[in-house]
Protein backbone atom coordinates (compact mmCIF):
# COMPACT_ATOMS: atom_id res chain seq x y z
CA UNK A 1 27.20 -74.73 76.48
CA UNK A 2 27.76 -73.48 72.76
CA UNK A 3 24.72 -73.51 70.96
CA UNK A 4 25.09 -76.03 67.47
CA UNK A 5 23.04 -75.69 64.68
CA UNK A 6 20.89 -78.68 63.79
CA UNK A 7 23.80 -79.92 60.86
CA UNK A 8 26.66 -80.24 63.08
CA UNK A 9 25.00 -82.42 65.90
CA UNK A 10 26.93 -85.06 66.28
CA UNK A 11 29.44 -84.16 64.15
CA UNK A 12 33.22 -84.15 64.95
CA UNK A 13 34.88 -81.26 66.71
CA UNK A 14 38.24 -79.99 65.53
CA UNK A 15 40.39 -79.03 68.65
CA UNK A 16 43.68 -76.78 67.10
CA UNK A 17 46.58 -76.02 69.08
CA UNK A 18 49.06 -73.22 68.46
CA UNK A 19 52.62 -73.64 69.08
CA UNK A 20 55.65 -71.44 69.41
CA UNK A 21 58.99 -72.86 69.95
CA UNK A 22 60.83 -71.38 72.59
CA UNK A 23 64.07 -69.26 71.26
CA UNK A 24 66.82 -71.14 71.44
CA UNK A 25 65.58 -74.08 69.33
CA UNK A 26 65.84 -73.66 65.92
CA UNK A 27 62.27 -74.41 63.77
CA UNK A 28 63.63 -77.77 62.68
CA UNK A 29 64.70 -79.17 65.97
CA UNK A 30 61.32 -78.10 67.52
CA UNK A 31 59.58 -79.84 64.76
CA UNK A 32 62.05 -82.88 64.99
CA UNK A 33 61.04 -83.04 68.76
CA UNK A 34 57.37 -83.20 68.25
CA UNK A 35 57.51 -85.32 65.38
CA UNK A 36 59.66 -88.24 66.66
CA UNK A 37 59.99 -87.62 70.62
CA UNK A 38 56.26 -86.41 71.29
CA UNK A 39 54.35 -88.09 68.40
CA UNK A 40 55.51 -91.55 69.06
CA UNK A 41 54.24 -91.55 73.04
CA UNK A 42 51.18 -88.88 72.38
CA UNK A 43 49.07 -91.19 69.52
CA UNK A 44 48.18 -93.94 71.37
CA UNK A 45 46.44 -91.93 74.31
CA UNK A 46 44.74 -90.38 71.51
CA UNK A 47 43.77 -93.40 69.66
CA UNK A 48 43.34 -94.96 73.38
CA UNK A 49 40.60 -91.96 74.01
CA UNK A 50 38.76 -92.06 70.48
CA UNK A 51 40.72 -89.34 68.42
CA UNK A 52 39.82 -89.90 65.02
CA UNK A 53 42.88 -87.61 63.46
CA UNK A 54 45.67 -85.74 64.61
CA UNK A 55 47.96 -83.52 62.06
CA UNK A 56 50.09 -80.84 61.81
CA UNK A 57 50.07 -77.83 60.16
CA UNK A 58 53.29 -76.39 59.71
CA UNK A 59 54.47 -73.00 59.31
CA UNK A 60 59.00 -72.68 58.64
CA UNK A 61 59.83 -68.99 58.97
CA UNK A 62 60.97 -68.76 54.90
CA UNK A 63 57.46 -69.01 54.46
CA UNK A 64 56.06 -67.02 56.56
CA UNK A 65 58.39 -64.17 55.34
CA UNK A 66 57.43 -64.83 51.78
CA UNK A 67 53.47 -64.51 52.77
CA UNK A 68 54.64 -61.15 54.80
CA UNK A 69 56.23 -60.16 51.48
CA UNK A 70 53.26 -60.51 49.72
CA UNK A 71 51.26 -59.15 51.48
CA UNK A 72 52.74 -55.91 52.75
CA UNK A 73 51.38 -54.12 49.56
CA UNK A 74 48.14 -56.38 49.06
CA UNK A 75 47.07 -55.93 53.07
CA UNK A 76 49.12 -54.04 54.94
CA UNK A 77 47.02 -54.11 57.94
CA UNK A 78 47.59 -57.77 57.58
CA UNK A 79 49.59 -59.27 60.41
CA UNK A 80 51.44 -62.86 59.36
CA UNK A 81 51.04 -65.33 61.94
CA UNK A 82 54.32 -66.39 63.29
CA UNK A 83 54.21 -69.60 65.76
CA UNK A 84 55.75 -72.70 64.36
CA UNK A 85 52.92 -74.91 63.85
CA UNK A 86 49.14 -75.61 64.60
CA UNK A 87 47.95 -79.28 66.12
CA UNK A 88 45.11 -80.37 64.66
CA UNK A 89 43.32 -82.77 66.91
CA UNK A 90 39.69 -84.36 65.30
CA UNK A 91 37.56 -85.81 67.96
CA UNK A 92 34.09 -87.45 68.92
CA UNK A 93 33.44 -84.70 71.44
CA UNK A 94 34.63 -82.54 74.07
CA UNK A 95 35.02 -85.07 76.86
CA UNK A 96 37.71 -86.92 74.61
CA UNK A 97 40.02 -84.26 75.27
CA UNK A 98 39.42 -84.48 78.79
CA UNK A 99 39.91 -87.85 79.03
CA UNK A 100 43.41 -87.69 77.32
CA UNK A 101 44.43 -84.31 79.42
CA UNK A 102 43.69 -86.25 82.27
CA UNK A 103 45.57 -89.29 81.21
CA UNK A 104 48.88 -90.16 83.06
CA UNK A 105 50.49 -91.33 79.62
CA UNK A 106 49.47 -87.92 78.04
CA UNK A 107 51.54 -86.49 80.91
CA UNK A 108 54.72 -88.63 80.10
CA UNK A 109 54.13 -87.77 76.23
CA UNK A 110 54.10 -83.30 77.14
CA UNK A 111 56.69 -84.67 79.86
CA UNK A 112 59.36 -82.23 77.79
CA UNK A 113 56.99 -79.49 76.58
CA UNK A 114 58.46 -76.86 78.78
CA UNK A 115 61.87 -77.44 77.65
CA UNK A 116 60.47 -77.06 73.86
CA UNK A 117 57.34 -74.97 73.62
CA UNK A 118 56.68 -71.54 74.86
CA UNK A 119 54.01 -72.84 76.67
CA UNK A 120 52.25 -69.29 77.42
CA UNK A 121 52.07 -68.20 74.43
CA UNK A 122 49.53 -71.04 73.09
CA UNK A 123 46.36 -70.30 71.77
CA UNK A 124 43.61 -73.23 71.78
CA UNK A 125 40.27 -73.55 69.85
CA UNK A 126 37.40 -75.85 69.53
CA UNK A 127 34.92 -75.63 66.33
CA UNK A 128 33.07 -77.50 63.46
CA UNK A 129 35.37 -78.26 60.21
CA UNK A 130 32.77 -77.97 57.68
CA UNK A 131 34.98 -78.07 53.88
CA UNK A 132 33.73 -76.17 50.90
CA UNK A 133 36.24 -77.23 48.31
CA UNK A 134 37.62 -80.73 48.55
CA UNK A 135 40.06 -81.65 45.87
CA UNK A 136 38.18 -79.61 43.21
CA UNK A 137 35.30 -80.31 43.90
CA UNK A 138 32.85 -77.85 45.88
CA UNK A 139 30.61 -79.54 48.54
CA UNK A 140 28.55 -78.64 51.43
CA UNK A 141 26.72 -75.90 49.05
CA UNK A 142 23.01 -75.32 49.01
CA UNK A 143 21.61 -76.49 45.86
């Protein structure tokens, strides 16, 4: 196991999915799946397994090529990430995620995900969210 550092014992994990959308769906109908075919079966096996926040971070392709705009003079070395959004799961611990992988009502809410989500091409990580700046306001700093 990971080795944690005295502060973040106990402390929630952040588990972040990557998604791409698979071609032939446009941005908006991928997120219009997720939002209001997935979301609505998916939270309550997370809420049933002790999630304690779920969100999305989403990333529309106008964006994306304004950011690559930006920065092709600023960092050119610089690659813009281009999947369609990142899940942001907040749980107690690991075995949380387990539990709801393993749930048969998780399996009815990805019960579409191959017809939607380029399944391969996701990219998973587990960590600490530890904030710096919070509405202004820097915290978490050594005094």
């Amino acid at each position: 196991m990971a080795e944690v550092s005295p502060k973040q014992e106990g402390q929630p994990l952040k588990f972040t999915v990557t998604h791409y959308r698979l071609p032939h769906h446009t941005h908006e109908a991928f997120m219009q799946w997720l939002t209001e075919e997935h979301l609505p079966l998916a939270l309550p096996v997370l809420k049933k397994h002790g999630a304690l926040g779920y969100s999305l971070f989403v990333t529309p392709g106008p964006l994306n090529d304004g950011l690559r705009e930006l920065y092709k003079d600023i960092r050119p070395t610089w690659d813009v990430a281009d999947y369609d959004c990142v899940i942001e799961y907040i749980v107690p611990d690991m075995q949380s995620i387990q539990k709801v992988m393993s749930d048969p009502d998780w399996q009815a809410a990805v019960k579409d995900q191959d017809q939607w989500v380029d399944v391969p091409k996701a990219l998973v990580s587990l960590g600490h969210h530890v904030p710096y700046l919070v509405e202004g306001e820097v915290v978490n700093m050594p005094k």
